[in-house]
C-alpha atoms as a PDB file:
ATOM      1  CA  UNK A   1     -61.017  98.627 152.189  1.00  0.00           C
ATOM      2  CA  UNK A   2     -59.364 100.390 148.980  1.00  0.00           C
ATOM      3  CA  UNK A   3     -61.221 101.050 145.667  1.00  0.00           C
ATOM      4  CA  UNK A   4     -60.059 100.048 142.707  1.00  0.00           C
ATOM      5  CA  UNK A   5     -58.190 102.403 140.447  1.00  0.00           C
ATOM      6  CA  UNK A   6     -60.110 102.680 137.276  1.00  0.00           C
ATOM      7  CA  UNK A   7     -58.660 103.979 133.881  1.00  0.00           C
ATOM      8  CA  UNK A   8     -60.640 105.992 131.138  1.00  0.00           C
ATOM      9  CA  UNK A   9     -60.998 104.641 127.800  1.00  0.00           C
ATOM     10  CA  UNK A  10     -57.803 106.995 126.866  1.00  0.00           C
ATOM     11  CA  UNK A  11     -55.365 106.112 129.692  1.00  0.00           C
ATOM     12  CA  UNK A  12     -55.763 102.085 128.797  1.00  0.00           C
ATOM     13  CA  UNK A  13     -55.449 102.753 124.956  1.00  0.00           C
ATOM     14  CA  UNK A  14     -52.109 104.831 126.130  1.00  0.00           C
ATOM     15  CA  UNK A  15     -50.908 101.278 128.361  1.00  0.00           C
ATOM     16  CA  UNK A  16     -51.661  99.514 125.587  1.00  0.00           C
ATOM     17  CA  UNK A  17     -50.004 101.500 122.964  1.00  0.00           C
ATOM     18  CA  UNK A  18     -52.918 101.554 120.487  1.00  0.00           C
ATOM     19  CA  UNK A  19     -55.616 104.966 119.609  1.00  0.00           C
ATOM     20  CA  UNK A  20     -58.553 105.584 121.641  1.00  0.00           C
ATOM     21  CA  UNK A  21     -60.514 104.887 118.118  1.00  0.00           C
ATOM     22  CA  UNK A  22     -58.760 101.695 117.853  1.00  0.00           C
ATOM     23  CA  UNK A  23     -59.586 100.231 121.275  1.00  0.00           C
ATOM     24  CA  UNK A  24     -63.337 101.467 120.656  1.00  0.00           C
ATOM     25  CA  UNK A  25     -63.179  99.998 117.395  1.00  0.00           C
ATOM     26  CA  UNK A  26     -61.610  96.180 118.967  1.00  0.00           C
ATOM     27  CA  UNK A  27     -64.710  96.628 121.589  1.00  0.00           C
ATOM     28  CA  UNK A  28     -67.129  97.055 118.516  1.00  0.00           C
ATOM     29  CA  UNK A  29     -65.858  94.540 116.480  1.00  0.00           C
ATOM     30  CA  UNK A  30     -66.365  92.332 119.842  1.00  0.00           C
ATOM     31  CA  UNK A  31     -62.227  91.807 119.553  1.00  0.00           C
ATOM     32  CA  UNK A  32     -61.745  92.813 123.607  1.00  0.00           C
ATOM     33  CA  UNK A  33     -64.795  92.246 125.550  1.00  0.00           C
ATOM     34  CA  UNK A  34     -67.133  95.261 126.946  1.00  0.00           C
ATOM     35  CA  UNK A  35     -65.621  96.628 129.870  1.00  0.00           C
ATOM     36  CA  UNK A  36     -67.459  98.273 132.983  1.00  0.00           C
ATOM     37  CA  UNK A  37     -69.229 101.749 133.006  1.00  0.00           C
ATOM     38  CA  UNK A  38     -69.765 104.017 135.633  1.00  0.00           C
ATOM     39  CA  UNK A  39     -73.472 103.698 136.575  1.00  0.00           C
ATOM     40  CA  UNK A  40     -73.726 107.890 137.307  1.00  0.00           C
ATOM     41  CA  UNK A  41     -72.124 108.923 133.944  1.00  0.00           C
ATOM     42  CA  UNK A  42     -71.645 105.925 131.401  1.00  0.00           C
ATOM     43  CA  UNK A  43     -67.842 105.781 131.145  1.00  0.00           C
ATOM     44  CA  UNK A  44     -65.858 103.102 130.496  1.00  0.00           C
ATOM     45  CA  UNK A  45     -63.779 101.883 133.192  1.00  0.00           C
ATOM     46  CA  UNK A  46     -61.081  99.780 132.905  1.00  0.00           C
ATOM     47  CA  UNK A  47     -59.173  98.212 135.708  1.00  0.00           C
ATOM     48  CA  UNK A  48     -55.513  96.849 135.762  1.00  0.00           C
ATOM     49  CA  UNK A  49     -56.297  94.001 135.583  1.00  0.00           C
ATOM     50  CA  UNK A  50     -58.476  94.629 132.271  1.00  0.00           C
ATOM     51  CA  UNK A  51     -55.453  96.202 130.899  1.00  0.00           C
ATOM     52  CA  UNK A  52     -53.452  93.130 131.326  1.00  0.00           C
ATOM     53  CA  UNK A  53     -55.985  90.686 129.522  1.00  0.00           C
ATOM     54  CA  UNK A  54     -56.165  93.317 126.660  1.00  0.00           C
ATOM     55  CA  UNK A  55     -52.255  92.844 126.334  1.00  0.00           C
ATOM     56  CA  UNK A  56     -52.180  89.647 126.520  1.00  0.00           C
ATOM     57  CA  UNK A  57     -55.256  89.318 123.508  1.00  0.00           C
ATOM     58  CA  UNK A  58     -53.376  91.402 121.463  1.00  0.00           C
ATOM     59  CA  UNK A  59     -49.750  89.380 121.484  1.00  0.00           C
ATOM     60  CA  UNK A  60     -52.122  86.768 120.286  1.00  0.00           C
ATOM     61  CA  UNK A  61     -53.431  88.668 117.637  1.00  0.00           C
ATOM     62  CA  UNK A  62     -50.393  89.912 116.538  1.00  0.00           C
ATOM     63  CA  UNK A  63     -47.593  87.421 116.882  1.00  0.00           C
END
């Protein structure tokens, strides 16, 4: 069985071309949903597959 590879907050604002404050603010502002945290340490944790639904939300909020 593999694990999942799970990106940081940082590495799936990076795929998705936009700021680390600007991907926080989208999640505050309840544009992307809440992703997953890490139940030891809190973290976000975003999965490909995450990454892909947040690109495809914001070619619909931009074009």
């Amino acid at each position: 069985m593999t694990k999942n590879k799970f990106f940081t907050t940082e590495e799936a604002a990076r795929a998705l071309g936009i700021s680390k404050q600007t991907l926080l603010r989208y999640e505050k502002n309840k544009v992307f949903p809440k992703p997953k945290r890490n139940l030891i340490n809190r973290w976000r944790q975003y999965t490909q597959e995450d990454i892909q639904k947040l690109k495809e939300s914001l070619r619909g909020n931009i074009g």
